[in-house]
Protein backbone atom coordinates (compact mmCIF):
# COMPACT_ATOMS: atom_id res chain seq x y z
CA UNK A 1 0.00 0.00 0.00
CA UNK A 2 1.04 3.55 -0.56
CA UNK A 3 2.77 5.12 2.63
CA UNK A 4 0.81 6.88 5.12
CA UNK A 5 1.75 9.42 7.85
CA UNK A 6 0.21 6.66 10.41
CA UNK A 7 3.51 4.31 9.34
CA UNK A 8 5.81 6.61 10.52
CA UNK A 9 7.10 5.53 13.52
CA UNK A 10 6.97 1.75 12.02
CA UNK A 11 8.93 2.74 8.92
CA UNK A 12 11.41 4.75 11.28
CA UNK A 13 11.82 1.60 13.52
CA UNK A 14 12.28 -0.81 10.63
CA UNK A 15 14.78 1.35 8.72
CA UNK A 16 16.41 1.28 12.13
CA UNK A 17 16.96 -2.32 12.03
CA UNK A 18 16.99 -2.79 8.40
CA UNK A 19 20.01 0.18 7.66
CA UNK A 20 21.71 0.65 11.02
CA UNK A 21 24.79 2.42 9.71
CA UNK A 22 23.15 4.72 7.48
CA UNK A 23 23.91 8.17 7.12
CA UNK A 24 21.40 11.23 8.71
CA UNK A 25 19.79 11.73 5.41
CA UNK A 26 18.74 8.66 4.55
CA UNK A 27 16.85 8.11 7.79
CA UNK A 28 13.46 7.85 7.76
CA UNK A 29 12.91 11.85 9.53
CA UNK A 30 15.11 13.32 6.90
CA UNK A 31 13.87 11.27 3.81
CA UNK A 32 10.44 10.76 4.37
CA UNK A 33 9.44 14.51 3.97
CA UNK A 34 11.40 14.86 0.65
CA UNK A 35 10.21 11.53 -0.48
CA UNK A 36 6.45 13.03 0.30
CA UNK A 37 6.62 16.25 -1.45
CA UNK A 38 8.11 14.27 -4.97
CA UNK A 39 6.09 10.97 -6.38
CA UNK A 40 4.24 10.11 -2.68
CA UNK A 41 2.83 7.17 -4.47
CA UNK A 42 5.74 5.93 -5.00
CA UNK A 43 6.98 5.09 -1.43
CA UNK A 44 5.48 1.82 -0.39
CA UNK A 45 4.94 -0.39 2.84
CA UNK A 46 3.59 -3.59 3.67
CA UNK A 47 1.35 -3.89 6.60
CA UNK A 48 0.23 -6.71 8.72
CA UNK A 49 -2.11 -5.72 11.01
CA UNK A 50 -1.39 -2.26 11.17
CA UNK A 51 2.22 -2.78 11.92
CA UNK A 52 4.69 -2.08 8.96
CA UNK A 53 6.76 -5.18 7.92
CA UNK A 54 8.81 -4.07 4.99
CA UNK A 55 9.00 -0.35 2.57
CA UNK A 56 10.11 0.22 -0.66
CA UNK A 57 11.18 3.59 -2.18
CA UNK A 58 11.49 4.15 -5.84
CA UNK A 59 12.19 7.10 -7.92
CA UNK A 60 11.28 8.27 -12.05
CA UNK A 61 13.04 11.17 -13.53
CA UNK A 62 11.50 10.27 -16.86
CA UNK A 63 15.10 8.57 -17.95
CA UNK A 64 15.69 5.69 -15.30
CA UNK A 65 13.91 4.40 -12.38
CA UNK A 66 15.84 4.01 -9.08
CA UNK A 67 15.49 1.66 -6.39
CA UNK A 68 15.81 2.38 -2.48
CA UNK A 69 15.03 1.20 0.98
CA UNK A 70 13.42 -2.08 -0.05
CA UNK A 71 13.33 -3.45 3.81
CA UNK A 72 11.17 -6.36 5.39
CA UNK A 73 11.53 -6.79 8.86
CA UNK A 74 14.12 -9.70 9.68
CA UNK A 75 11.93 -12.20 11.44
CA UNK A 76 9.13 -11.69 8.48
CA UNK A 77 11.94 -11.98 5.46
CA UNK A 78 11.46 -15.44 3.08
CA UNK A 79 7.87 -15.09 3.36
CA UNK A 80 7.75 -12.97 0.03
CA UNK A 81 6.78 -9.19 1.09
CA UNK A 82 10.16 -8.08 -0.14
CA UNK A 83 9.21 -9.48 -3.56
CA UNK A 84 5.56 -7.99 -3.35
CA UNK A 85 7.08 -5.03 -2.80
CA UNK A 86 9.68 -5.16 -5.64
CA UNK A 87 6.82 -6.09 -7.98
CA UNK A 88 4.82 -3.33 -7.04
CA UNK A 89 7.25 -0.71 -7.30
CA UNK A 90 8.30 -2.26 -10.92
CA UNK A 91 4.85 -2.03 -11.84
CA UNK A 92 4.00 1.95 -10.80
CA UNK A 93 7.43 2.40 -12.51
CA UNK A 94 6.26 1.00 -15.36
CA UNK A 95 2.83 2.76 -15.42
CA UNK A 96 4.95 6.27 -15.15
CA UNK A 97 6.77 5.15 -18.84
CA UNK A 98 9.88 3.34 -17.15
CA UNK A 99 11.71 1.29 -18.76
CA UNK A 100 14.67 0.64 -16.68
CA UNK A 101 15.49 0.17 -13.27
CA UNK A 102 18.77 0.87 -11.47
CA UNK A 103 19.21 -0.19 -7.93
CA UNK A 104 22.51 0.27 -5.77
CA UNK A 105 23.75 -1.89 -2.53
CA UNK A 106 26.62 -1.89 -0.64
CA UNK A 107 29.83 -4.07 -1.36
CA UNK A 108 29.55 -7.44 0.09
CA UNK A 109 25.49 -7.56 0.87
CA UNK A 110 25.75 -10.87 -0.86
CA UNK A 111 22.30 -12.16 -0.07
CA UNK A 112 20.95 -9.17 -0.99
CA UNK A 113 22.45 -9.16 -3.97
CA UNK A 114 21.02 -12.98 -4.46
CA UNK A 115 17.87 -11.56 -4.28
CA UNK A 116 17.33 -9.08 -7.15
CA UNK A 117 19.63 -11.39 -9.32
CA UNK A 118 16.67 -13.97 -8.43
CA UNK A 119 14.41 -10.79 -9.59
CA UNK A 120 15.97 -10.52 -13.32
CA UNK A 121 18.41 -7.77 -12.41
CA UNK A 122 21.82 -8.09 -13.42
CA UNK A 123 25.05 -6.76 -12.13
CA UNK A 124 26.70 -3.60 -14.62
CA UNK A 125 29.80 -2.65 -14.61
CA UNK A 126 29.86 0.76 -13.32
CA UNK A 127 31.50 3.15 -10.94
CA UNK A 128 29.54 4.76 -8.55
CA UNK A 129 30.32 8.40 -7.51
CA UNK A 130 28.53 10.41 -5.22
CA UNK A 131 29.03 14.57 -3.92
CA UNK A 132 26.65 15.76 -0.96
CA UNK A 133 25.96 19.25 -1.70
CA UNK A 134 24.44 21.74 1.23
CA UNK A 135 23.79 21.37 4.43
CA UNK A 136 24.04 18.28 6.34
């Protein structure tokens, strides 16, 4: 289901667990505001009885789509909410004109990794670079 401002504290707690070392802006105070005011439909969460079990963000600048914070709560993962999720962000992707996803995850997140390879996605050779710009 699209995100709500009820999931909040739910999507703050499992982003928590899910990204522990992330950095300030990608926590779930800092990114769910920005996230809100450009494609709101687009960030997702999977509920089970009103408590959130896994989120998916995902991005269209009308050239790629991007991937972020797909997340299910460790003792619910293998029970396929992280690919209902996936499928449903492909699919809004899709409905916006998309026709290709990019994704990023850290060096070494080898079962992650297994996961969207089991998804079609395929490694690319690239380099990623990244510059913060502004405050912080």
């Amino acid at each position: 289901m699209t995100y709500r401002e009820a999931h909040f504290v739910g999507v703050a707690a499992l982003w928590a667990e899910a990204f522990p070392n992330d950095p300030p802006w990608n926590r779930a105070d800092e990114a769910i505001p920005e996230k809100l005011a450009r494609q709101p439909d687009l960030l997702l969460v999977a509920d089970d009885g009103g408590r959130v079990v896994g989120t998916v963000m995902a991005g269209y600048d009308g050239h790629r789509g991007w991937l972020y914070s797909l997340a299910v709560e460790a003792k619910r993962q293998r029970e396929g909410i992280g690919t209902l999720l996936l499928k449903e962000a492909e699919a809004r992707l899709a409905a916006l004109g998309c026709r290709k996803i990019n994704l990023q995850i850290r060096g070494g997140n080898d079962a992650v990794a297994a996961f969207y390879l089991r998804h079609g996605y395929g490694l690319e050779e690239r380099i990623s670079l990244g510059k913060r710009i502004g405050a912080d």
